[in-house]
C-alpha atoms as a PDB file:
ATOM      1  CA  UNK A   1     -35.436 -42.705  -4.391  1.00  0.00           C
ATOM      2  CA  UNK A   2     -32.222 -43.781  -6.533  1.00  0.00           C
ATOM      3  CA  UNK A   3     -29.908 -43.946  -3.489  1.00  0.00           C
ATOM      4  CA  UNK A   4     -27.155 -44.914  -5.865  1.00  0.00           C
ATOM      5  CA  UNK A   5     -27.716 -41.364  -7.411  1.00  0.00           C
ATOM      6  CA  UNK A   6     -27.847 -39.715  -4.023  1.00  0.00           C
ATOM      7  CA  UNK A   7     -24.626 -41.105  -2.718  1.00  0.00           C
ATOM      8  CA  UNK A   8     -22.811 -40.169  -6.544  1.00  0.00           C
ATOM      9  CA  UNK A   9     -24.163 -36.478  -5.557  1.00  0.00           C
ATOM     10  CA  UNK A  10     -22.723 -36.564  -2.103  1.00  0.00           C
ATOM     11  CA  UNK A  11     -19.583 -38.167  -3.142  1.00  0.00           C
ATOM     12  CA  UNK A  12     -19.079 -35.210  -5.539  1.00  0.00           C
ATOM     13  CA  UNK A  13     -20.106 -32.339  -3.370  1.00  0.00           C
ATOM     14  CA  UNK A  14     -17.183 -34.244  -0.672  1.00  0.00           C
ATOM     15  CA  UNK A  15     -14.796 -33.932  -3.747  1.00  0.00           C
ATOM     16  CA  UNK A  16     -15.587 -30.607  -4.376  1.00  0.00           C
ATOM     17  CA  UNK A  17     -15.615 -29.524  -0.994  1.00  0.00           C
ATOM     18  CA  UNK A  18     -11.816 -31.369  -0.726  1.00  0.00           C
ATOM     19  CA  UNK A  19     -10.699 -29.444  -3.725  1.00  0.00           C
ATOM     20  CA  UNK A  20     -11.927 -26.258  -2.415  1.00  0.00           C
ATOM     21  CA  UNK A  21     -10.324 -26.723   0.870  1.00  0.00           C
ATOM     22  CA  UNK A  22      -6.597 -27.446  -0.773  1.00  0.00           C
ATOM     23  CA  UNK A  23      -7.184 -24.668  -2.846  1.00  0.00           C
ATOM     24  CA  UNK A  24      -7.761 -21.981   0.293  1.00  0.00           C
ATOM     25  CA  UNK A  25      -4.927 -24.079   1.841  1.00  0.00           C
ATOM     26  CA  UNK A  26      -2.606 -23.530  -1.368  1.00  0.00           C
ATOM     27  CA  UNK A  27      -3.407 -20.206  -1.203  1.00  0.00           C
ATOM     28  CA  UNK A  28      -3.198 -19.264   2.461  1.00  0.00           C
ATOM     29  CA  UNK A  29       0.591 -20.703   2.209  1.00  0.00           C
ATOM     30  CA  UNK A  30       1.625 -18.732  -0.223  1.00  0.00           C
ATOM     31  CA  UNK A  31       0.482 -15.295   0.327  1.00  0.00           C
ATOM     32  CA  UNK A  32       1.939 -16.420   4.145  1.00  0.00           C
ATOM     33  CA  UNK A  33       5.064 -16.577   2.655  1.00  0.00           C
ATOM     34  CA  UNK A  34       5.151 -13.152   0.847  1.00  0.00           C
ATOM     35  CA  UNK A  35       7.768 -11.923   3.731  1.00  0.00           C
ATOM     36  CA  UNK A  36      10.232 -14.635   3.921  1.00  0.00           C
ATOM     37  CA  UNK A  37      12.921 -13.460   1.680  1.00  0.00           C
ATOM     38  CA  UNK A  38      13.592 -10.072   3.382  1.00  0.00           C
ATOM     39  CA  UNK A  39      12.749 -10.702   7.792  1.00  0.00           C
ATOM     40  CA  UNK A  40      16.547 -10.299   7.813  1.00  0.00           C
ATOM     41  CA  UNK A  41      16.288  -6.531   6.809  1.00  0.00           C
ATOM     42  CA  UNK A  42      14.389  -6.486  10.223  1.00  0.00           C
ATOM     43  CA  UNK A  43      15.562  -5.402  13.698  1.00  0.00           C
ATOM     44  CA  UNK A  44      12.630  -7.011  14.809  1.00  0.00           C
ATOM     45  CA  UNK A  45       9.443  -7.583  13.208  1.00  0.00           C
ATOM     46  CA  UNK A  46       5.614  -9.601  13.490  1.00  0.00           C
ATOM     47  CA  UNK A  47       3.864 -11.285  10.578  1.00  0.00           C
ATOM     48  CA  UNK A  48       0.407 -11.947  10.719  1.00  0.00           C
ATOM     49  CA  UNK A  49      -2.379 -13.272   8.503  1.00  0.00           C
ATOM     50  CA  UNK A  50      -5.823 -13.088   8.340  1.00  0.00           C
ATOM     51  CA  UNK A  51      -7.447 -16.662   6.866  1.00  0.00           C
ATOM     52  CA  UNK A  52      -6.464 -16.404   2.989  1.00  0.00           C
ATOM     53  CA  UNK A  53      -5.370 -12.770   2.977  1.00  0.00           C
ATOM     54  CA  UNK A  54      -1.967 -11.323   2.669  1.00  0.00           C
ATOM     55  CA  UNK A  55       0.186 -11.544   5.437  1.00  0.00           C
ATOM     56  CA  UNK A  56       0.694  -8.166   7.055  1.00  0.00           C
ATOM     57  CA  UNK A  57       4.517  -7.358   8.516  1.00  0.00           C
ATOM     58  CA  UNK A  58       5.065  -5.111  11.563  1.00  0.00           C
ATOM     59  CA  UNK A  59       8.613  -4.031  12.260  1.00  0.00           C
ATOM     60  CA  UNK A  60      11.652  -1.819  13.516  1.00  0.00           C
ATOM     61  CA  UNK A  61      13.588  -0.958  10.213  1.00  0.00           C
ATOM     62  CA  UNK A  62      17.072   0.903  10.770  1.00  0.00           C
ATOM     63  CA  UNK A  63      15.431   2.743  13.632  1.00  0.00           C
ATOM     64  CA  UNK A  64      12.491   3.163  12.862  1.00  0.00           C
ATOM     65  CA  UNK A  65       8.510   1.364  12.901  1.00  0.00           C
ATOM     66  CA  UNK A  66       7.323   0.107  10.040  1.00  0.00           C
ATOM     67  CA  UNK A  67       4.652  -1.464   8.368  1.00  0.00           C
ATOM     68  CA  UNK A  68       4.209  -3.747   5.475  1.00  0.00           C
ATOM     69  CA  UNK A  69       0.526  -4.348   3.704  1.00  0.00           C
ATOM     70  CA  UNK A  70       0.163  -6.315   0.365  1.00  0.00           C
ATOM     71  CA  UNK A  71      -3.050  -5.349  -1.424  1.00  0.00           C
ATOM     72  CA  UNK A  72      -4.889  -6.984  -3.989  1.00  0.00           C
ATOM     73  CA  UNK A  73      -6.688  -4.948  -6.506  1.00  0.00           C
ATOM     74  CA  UNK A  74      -9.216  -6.232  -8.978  1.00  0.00           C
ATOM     75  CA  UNK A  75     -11.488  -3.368  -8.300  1.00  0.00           C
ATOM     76  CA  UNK A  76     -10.695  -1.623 -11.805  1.00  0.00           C
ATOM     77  CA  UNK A  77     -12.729  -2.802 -14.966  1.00  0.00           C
ATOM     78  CA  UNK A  78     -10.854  -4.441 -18.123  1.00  0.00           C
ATOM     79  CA  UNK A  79      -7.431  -3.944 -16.203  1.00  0.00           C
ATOM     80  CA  UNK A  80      -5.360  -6.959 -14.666  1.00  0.00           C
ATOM     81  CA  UNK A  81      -5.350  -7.172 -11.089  1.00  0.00           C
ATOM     82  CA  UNK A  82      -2.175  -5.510  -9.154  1.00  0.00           C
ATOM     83  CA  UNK A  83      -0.915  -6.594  -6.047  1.00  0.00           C
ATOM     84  CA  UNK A  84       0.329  -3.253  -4.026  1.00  0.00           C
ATOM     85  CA  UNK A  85       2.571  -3.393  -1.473  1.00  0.00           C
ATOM     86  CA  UNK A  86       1.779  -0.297   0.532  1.00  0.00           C
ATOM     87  CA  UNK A  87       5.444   0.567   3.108  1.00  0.00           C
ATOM     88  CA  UNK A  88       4.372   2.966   5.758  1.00  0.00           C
ATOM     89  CA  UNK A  89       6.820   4.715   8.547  1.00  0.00           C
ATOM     90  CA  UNK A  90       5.085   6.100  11.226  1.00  0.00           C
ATOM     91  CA  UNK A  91       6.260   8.823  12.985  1.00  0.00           C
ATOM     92  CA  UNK A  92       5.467  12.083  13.840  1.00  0.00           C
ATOM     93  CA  UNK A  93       5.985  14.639  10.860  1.00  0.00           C
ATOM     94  CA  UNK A  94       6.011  18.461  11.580  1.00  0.00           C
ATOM     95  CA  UNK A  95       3.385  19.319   9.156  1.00  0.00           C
ATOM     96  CA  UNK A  96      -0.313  19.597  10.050  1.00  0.00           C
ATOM     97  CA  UNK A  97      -1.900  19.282   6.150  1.00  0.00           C
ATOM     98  CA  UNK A  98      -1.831  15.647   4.549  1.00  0.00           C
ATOM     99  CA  UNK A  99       0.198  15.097   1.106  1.00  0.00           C
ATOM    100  CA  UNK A 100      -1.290  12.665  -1.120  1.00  0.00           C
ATOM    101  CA  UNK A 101       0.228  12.378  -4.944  1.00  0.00           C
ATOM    102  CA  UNK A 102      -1.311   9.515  -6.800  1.00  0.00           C
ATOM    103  CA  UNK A 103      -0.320   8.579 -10.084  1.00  0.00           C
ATOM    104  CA  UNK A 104      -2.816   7.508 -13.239  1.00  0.00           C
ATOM    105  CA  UNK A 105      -5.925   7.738 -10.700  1.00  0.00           C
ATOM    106  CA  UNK A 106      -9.037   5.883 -11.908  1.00  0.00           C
ATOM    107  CA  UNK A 107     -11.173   6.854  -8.615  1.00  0.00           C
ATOM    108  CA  UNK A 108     -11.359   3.481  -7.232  1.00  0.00           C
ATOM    109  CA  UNK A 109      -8.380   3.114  -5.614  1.00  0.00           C
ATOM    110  CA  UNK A 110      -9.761   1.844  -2.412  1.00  0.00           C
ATOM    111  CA  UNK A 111      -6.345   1.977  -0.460  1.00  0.00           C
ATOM    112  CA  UNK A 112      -5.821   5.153  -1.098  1.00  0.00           C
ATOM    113  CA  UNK A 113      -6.858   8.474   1.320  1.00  0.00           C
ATOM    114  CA  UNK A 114      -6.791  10.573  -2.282  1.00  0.00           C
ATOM    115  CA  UNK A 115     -10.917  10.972  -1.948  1.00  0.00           C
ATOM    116  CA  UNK A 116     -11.345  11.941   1.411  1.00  0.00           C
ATOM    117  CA  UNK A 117      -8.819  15.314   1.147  1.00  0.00           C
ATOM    118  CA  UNK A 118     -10.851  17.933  -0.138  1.00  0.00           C
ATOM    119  CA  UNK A 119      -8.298  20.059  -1.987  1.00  0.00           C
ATOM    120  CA  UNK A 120      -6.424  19.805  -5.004  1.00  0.00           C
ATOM    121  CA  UNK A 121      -3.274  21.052  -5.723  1.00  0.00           C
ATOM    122  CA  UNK A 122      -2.050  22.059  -9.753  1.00  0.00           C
ATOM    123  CA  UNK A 123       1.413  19.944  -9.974  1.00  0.00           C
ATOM    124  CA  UNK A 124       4.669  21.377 -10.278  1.00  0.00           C
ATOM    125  CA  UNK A 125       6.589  21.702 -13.747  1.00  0.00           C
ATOM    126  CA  UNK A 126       8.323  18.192 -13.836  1.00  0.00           C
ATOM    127  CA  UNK A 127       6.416  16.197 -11.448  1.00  0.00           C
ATOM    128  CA  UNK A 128       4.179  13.241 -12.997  1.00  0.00           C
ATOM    129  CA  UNK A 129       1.803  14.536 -15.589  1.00  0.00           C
ATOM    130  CA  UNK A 130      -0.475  11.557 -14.885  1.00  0.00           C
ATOM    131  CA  UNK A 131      -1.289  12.131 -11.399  1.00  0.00           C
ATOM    132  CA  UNK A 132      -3.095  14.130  -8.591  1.00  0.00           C
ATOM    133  CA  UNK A 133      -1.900  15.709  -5.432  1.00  0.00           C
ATOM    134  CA  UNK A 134      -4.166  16.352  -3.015  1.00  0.00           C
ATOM    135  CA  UNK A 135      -4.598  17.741   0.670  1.00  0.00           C
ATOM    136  CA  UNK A 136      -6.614  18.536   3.959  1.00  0.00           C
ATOM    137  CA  UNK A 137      -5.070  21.932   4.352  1.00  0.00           C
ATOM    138  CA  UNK A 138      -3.311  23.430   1.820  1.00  0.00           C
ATOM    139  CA  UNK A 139      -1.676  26.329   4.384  1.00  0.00           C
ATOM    140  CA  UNK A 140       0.410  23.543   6.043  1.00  0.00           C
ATOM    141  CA  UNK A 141       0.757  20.459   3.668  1.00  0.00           C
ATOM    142  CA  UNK A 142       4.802  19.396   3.241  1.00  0.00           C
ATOM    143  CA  UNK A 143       6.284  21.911   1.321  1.00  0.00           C
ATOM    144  CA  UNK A 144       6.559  20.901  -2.218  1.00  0.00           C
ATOM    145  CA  UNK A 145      10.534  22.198  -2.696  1.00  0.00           C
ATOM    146  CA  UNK A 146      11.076  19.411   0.059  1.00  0.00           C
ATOM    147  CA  UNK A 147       9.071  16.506  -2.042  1.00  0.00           C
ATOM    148  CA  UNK A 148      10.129  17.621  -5.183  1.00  0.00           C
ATOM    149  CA  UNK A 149      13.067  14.991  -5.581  1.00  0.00           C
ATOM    150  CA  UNK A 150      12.034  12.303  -3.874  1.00  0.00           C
ATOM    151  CA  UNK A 151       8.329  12.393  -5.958  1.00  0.00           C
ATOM    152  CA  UNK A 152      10.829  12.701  -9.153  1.00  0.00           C
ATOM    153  CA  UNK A 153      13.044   9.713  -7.678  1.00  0.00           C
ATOM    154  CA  UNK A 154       9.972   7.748  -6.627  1.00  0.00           C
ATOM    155  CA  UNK A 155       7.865   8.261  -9.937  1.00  0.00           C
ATOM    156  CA  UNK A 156      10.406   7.349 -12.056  1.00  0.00           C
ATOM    157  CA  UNK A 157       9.799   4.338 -12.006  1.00  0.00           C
ATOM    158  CA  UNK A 158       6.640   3.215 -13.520  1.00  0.00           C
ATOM    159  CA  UNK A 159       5.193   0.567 -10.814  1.00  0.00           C
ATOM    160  CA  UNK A 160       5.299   3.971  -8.646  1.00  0.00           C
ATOM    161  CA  UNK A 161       1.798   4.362  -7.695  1.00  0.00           C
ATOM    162  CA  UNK A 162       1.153   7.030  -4.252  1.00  0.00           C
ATOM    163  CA  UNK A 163       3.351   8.859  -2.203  1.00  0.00           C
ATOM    164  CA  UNK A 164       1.154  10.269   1.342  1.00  0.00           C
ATOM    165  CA  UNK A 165       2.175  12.038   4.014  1.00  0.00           C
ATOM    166  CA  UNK A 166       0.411  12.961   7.086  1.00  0.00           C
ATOM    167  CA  UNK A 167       1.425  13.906  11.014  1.00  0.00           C
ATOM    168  CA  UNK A 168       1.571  10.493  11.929  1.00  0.00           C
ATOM    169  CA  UNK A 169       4.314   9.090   9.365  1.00  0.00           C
ATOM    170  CA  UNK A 170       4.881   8.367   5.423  1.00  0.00           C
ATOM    171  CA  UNK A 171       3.952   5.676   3.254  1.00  0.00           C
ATOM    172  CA  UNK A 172       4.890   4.604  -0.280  1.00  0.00           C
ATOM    173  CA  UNK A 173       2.937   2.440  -3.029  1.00  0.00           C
ATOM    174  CA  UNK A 174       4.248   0.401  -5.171  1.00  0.00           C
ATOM    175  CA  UNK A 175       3.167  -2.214  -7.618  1.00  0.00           C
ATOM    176  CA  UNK A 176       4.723  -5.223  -6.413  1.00  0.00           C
ATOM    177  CA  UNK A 177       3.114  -7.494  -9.142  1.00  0.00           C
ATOM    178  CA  UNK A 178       0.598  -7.775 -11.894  1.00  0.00           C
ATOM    179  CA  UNK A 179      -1.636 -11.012 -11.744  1.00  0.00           C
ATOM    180  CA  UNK A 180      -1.348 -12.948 -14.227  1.00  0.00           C
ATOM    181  CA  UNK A 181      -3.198 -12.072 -17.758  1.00  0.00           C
ATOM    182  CA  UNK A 182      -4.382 -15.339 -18.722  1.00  0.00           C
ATOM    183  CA  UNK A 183      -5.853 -16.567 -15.126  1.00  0.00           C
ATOM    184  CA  UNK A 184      -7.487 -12.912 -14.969  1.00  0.00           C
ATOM    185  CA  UNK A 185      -8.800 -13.255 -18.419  1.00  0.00           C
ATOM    186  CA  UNK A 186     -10.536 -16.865 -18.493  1.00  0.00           C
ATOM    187  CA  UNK A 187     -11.538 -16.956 -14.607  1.00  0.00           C
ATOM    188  CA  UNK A 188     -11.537 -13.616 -13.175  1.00  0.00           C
ATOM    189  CA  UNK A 189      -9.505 -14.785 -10.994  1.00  0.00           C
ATOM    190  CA  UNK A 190      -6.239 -12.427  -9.514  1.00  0.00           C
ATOM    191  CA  UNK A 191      -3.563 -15.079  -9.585  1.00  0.00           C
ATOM    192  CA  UNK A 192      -0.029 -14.539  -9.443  1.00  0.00           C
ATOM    193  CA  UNK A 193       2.794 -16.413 -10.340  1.00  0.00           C
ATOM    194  CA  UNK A 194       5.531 -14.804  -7.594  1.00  0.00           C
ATOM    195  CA  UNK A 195       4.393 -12.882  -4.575  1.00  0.00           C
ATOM    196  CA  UNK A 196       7.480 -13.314  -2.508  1.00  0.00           C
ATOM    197  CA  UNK A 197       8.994  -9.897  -1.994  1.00  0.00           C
ATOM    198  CA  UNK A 198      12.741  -9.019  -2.575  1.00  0.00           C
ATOM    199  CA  UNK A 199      15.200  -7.757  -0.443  1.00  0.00           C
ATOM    200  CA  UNK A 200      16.476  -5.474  -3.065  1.00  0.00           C
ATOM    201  CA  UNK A 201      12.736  -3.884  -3.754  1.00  0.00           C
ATOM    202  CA  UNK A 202      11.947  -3.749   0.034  1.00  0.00           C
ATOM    203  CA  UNK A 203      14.905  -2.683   1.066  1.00  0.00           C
ATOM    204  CA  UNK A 204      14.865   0.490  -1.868  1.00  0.00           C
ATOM    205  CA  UNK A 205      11.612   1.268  -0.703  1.00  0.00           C
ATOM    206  CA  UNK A 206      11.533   1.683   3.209  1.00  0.00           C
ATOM    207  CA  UNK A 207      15.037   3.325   2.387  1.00  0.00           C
ATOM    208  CA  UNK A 208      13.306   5.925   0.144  1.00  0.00           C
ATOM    209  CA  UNK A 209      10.909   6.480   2.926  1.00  0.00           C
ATOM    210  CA  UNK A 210      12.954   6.700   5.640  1.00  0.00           C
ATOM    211  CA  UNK A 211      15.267   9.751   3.489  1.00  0.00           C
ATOM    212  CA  UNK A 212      11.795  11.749   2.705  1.00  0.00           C
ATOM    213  CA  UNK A 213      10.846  11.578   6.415  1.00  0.00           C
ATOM    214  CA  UNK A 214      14.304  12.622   7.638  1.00  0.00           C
ATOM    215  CA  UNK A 215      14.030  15.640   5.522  1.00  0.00           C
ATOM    216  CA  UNK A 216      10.442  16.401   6.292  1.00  0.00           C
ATOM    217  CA  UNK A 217      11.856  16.275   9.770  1.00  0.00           C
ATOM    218  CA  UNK A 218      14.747  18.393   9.236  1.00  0.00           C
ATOM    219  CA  UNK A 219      12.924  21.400   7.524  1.00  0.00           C
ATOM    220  CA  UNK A 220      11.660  24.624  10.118  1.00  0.00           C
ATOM    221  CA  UNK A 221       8.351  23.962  11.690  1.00  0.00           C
ATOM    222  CA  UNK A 222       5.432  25.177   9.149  1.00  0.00           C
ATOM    223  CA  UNK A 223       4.249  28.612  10.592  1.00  0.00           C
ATOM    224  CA  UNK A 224       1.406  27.771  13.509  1.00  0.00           C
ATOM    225  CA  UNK A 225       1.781  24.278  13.963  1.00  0.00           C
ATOM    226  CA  UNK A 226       2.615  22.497  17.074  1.00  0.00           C
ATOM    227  CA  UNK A 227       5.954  20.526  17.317  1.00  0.00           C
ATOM    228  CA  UNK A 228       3.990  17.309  17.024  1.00  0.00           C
ATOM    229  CA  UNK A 229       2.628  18.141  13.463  1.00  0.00           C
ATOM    230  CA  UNK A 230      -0.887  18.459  14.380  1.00  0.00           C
ATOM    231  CA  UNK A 231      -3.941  20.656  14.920  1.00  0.00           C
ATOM    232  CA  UNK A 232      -7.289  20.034  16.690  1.00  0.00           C
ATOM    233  CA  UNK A 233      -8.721  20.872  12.857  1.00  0.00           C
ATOM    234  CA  UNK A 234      -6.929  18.028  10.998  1.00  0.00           C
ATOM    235  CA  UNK A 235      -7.798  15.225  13.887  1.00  0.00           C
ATOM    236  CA  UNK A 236     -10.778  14.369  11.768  1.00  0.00           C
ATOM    237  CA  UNK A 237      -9.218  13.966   8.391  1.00  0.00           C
ATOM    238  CA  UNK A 238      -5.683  12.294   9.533  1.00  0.00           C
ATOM    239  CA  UNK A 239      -8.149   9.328  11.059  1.00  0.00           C
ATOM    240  CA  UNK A 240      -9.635   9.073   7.481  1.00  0.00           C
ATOM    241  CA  UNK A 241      -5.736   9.162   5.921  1.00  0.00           C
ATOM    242  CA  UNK A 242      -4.610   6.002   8.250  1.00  0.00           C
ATOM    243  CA  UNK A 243      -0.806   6.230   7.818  1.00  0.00           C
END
């Protein structure tokens, strides 16, 4: 046995095995960090992390409890990976049926509760020609005279990707960054030069939240619902929707 070879081949897999480690380290720090521009928005507010994942932010926003989830999406073929920041309110909404409009759909949007509502809905004149709305009951989804300006508002901007509703609260998603080409490209790998979230783009989006939820909230109770939104015949689906 050439020993001298042996302990070359265990010296490397220790290097590589360092290397690795720094990397996950690198990489842990930085998507921990994705939050730390914009706790001040917060009345109050818990980060956590799971290993090398996104850090996930819990918290009280100008009243109300919110939730912030990063996403990272290299699902879709020949496309660069997004990272989605997905801003959900929860709180009870007096509307039974789910809302889901999702723009540009290419069925694999994983995060999304688009594929588990089983009716869809023909869009409006003037809402996003690129997109699907979808629903769970179509008798007692959000009226669509109440949505109509804040999915205009929303959708006008192009890294506007889902607005859902269901009884249990509202959540936006938005592209918060595009990994970058060359990285994707050469390595498949979904790296991204900035992931630390603004103030200004957090901010804008719980706000725009928080208004279509106040006047969901403000609109007369859809006809045979309860006053907490909900019917024994939606249970099922809202667990599937997760908001």
């Amino acid at each position: 046995m050439r020993y001298d070879v042996l302990a070359l081949a265990l010296l490397l897999v220790a290097v590589l095995w360092l290397l690795h480690r720094r990397q996950r380290a690198r990489v842990r720090c930085m998507r921990a960090a994705v939050f730390d521009a914009v706790l001040t928005l917060f009345e109050r507010y818990r980060v956590t992390q799971d290993d090398v994942d996104f850090a996930v932010l819990e918290g009280r926003y100008r009243g109300y409890e919110v939730r912030l989830e990063p996403i990272v999406d290299h699902v879709a073929l020949r496309k660069v990976p997004s990272l989605w920041l997905l801003v959900t309110l929860r709180a009870p909404v007096p509307f039974a049926g789910a809302f889901d409009l999702l723009a540009r759909p290419q069925n694999v949007e994983f995060y999304s509760p688009s594929s588990t509502l089983e009716h869809a809905i023909a869009l409006p004149a003037g809402w996003p020609a690129h997109a699907s709305l979808r629903t769970d009951r179509p008798d007692a989804m959000p009226p669509q005279e109440i949505m109509a300006s804040h999915i205009v508002g929303f959708f006008a901007d192009p890294k506007a990707k889902e607005i859902v509703v269901t009884p249990r609260g509202v959540r936006l998603v938005y592209q918060a960054r595009q990994a970058e080409r060359s990285q994707y490209l050469v390595l498949r790998q979904a790296e991204f030069a900035e992931v630390a979230l603004t103030p200004e783009t957090v901010r804008e989006l719980l706000d725009r939240a928080m208004a279509l939820y106040q006047d969901l909230t403000a609109a007369p109770l859809a006809k045979g619902q309860g006053t907490d939104g909900t019917s024994p015949s939606t249970e099922r689906s809202i667990e599937r929707v997760a908001v």
